[in-house]
C-alpha atoms as a PDB file:
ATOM      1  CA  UNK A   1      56.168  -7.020 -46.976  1.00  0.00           C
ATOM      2  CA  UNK A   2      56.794  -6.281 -43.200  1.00  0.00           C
ATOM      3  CA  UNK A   3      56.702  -9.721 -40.798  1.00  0.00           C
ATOM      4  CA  UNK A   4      56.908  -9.368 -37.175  1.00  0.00           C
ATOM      5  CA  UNK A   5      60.025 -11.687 -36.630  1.00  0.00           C
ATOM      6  CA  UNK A   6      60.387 -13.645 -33.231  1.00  0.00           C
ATOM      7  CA  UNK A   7      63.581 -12.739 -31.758  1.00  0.00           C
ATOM      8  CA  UNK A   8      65.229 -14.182 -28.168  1.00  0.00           C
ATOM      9  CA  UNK A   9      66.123 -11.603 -26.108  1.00  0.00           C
ATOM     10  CA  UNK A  10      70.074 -12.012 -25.827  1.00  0.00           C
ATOM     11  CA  UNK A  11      69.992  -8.456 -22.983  1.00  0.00           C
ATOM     12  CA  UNK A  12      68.223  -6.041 -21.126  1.00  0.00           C
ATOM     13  CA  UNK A  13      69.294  -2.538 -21.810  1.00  0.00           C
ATOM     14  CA  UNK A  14      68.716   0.654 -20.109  1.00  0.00           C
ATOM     15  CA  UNK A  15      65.204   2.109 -20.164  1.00  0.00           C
ATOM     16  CA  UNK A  16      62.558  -0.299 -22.483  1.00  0.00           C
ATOM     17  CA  UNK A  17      65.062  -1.277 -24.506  1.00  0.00           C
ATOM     18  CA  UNK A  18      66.814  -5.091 -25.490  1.00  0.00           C
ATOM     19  CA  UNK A  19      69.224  -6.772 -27.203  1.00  0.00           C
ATOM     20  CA  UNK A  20      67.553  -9.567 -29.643  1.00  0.00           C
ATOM     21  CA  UNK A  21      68.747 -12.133 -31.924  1.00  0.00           C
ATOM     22  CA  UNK A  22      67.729 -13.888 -34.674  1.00  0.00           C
ATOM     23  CA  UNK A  23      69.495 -16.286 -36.825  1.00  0.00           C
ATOM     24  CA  UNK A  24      72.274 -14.790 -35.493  1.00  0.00           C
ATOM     25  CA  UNK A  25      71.886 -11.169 -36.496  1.00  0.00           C
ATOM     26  CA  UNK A  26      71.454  -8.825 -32.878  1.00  0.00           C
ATOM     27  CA  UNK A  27      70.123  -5.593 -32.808  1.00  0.00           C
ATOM     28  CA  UNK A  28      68.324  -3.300 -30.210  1.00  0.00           C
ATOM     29  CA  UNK A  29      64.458  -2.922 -29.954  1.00  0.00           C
ATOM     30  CA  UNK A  30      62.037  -0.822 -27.704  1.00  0.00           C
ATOM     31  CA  UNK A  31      60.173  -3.691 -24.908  1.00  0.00           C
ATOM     32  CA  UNK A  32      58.722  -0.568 -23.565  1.00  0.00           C
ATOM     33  CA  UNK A  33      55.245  -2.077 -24.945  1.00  0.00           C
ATOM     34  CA  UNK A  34      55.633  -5.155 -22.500  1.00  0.00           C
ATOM     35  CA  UNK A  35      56.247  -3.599 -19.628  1.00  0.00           C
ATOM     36  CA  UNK A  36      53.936  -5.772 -17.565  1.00  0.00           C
ATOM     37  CA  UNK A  37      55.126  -9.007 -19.547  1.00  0.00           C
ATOM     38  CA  UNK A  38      58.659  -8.907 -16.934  1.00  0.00           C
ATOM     39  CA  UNK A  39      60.629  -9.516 -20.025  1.00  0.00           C
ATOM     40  CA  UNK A  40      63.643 -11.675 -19.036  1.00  0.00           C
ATOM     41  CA  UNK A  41      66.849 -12.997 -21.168  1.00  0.00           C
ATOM     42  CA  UNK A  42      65.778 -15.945 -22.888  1.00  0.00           C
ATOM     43  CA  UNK A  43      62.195 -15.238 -23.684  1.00  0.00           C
ATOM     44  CA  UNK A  44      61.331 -14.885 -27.075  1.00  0.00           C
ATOM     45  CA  UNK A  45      59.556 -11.885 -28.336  1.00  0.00           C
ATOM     46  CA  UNK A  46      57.820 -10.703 -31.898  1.00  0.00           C
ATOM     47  CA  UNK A  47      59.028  -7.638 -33.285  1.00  0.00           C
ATOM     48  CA  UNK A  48      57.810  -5.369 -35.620  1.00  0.00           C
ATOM     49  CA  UNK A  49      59.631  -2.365 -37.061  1.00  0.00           C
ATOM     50  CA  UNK A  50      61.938  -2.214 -33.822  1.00  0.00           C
ATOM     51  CA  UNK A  51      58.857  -2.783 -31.368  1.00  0.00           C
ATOM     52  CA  UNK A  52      59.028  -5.972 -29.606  1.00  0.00           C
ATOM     53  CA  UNK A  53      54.700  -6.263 -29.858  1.00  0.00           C
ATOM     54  CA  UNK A  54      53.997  -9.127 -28.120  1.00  0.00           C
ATOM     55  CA  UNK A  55      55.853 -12.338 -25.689  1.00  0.00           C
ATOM     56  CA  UNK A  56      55.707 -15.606 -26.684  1.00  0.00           C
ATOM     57  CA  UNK A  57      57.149 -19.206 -26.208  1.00  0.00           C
ATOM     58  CA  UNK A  58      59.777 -21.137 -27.821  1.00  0.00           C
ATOM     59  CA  UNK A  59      57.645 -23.769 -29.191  1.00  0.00           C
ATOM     60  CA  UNK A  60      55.691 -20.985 -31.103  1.00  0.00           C
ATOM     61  CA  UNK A  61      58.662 -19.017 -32.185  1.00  0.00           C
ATOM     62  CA  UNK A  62      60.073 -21.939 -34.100  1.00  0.00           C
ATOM     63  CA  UNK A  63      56.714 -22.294 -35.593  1.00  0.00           C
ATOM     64  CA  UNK A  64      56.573 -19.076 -36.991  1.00  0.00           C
ATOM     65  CA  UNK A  65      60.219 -19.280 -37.746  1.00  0.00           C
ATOM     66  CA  UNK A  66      60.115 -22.006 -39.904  1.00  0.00           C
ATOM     67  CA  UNK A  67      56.937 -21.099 -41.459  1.00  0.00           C
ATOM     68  CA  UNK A  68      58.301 -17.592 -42.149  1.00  0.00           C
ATOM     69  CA  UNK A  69      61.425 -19.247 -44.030  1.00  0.00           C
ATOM     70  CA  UNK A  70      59.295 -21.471 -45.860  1.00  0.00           C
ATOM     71  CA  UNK A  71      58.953 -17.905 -47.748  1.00  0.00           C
ATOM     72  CA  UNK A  72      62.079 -18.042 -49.454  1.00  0.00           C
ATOM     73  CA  UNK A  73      62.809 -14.888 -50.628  1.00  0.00           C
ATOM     74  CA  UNK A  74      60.395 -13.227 -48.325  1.00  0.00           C
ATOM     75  CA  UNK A  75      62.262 -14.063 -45.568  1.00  0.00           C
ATOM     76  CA  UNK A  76      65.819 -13.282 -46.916  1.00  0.00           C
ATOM     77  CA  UNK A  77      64.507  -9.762 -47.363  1.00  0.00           C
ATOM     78  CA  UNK A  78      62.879  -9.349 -43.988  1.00  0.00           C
ATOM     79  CA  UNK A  79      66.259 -10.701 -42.547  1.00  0.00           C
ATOM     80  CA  UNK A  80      68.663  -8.496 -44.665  1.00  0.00           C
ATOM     81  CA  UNK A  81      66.391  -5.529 -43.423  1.00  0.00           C
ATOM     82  CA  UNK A  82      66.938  -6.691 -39.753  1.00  0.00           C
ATOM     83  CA  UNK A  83      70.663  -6.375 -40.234  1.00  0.00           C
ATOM     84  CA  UNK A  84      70.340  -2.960 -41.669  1.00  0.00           C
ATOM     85  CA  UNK A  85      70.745  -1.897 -37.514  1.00  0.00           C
ATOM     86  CA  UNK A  86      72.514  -5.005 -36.263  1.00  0.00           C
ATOM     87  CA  UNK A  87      74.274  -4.258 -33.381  1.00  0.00           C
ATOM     88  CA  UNK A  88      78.455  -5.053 -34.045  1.00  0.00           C
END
């Protein structure tokens, strides 16, 4: 199963791309799909096999965050597959 995971963006990188984190695993993903969003550090994004798809707020991002660990096992594998391209 493949969850779009929201992620606060931690840096803005060269061309469309950012630095996100989530429970404390970083890695790079493309913004380049919300380029008229003005992504800034500190907004929280959801991303999607290294797409950030679409901005949203803090409030919702913990929503979906602890809904999405409420999964158990689901959500251990959709994290260990995030830190398959953490950034060290």
């Amino acid at each position: 199963m493949c969850l779009g995971i929201p992620c606060e963006v931690v840096a803005l990188l060269e061309g469309d791309l950012a630095t996100v984190s989530v429970s404390g695993v970083e890695r790079e993903v493309s913004i380049g799909l919300l380029v008229d969003e003005g992504i800034k550090v500190g907004d929280w994004v959801l991303v999607h096999v290294g797409f950030a798809l679409s901005k949203i707020d803090a409030e919702e991002a913990d929503q979906t965050l602890d809904q999405i660990k409420k999964l158990g096992q689901v959500w251990d594998d959709e994290l260990d597959a995030f830190k398959q391209t953490e950034i060290r």
